[in-house]
Protein backbone atom coordinates (compact mmCIF):
# COMPACT_ATOMS: atom_id res chain seq x y z
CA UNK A 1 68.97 5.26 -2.29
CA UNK A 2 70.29 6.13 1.14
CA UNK A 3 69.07 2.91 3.92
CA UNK A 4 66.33 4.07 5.13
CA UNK A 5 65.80 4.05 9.24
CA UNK A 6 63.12 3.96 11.50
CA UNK A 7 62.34 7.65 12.59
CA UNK A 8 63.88 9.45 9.55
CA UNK A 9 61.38 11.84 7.72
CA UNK A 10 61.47 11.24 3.91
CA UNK A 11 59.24 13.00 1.27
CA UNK A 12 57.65 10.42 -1.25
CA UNK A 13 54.69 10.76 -3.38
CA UNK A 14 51.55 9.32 -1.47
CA UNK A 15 47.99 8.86 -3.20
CA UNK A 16 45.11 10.04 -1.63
CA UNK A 17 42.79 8.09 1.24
CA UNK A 18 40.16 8.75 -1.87
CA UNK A 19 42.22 6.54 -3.78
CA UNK A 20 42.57 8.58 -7.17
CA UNK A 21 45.64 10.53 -7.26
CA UNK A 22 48.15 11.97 -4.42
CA UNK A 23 50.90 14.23 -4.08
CA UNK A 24 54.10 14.31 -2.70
CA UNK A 25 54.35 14.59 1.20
CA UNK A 26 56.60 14.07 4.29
CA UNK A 27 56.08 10.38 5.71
CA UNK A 28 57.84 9.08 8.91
CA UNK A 29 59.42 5.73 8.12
CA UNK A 30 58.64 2.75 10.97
CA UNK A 31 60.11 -0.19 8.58
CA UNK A 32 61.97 -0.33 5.48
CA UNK A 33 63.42 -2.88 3.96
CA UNK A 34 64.36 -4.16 -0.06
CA UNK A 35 60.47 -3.99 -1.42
CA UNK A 36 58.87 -1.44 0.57
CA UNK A 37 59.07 1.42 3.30
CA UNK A 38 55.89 1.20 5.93
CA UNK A 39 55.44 4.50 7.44
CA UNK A 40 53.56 7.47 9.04
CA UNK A 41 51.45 10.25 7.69
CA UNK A 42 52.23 13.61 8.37
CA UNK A 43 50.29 16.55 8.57
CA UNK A 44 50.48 20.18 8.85
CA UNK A 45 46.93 20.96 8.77
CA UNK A 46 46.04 20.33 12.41
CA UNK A 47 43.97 23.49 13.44
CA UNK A 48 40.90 22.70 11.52
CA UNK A 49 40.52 19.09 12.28
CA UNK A 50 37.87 17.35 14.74
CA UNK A 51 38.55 17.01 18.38
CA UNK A 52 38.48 12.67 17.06
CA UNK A 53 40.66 13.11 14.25
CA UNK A 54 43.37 15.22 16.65
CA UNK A 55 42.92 12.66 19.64
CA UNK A 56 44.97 10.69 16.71
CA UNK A 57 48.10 13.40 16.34
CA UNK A 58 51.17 13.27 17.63
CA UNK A 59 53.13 17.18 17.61
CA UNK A 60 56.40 16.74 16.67
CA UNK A 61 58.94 19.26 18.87
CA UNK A 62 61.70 19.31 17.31
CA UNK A 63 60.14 20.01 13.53
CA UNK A 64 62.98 22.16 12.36
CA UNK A 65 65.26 19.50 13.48
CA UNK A 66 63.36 16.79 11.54
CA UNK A 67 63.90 18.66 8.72
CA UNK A 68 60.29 20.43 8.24
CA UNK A 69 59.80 23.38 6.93
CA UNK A 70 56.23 24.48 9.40
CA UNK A 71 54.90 22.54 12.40
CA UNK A 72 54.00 19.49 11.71
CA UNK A 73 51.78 16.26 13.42
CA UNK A 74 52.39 12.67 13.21
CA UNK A 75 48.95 10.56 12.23
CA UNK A 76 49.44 7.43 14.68
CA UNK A 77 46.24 5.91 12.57
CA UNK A 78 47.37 6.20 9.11
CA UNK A 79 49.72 3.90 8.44
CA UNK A 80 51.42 4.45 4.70
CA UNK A 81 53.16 1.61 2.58
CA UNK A 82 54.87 2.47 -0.21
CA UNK A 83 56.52 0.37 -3.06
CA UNK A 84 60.58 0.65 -2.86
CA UNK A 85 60.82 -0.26 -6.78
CA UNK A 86 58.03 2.25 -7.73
CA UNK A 87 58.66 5.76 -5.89
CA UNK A 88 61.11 8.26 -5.82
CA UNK A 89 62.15 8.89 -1.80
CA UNK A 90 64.28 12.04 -0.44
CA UNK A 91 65.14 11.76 3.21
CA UNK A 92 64.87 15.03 4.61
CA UNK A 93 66.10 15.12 8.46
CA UNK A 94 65.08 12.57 11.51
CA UNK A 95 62.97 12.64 14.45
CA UNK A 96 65.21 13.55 17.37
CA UNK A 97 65.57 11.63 20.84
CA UNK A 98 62.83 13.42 22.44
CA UNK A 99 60.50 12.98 19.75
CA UNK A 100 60.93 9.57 19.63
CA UNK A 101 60.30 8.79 22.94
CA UNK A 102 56.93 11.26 23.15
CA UNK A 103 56.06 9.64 19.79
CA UNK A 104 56.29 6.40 21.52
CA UNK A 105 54.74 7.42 24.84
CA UNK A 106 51.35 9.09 22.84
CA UNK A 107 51.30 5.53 21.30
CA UNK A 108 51.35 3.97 24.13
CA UNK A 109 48.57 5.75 26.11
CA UNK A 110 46.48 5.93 22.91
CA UNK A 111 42.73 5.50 23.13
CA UNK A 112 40.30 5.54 20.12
């Protein structure tokens, strides 16, 4: 497996909020290291989501860039940890220079 990097895009398979099951889905890495990668949910489905749940969503510009195949949101709130030993990970692209720095900036000025 490729080192993984803060603000690269990989697709792993996450299980649900629910807890039973999961599928496979883009995830934007903050930390990895040798046991596990600590990460970001993302989303596509934005448009049909509460005015709460979208205070929480961060656009990403530069999608294409990051390797994504539709427009896609970063969930600040959801954080995702994930097993090194027990998933299969494909990085797919990274977040570029400006979406790092408006990632960071929504972060920042983030109120519940």
């Amino acid at each position: 497996m490729t080192e993984l990097k803060p603000n690269d895009v990989i697709v792993a398979f996450v299980t649900f909020v629910e807890g039973t099951g999961g599928k496979s889905r883009p995830v934007l890495v903050r930390s990895a290291d040798d046991i596990s990668i600590s990460g970001l949910g993302l989303t596509s489905q934005y448009a049909n989501k509460s005015q709460h749940i979208k205070k929480q969503y961060y656009e990403i510009q530069d999608w294409q860039a990051a390797g994504l195949k539709k427009p896609t949101w970063v969930d600040i709130v959801r954080v995702v940890n994930l097993p090194k030993n027990r998933i299969k990970v494909s990085a797919i692209g990274k977040l570029t220079d400006r979406d790092i720095a408006g990632l960071a900036s929504f972060v920042e000025n983030y109120v519940k």
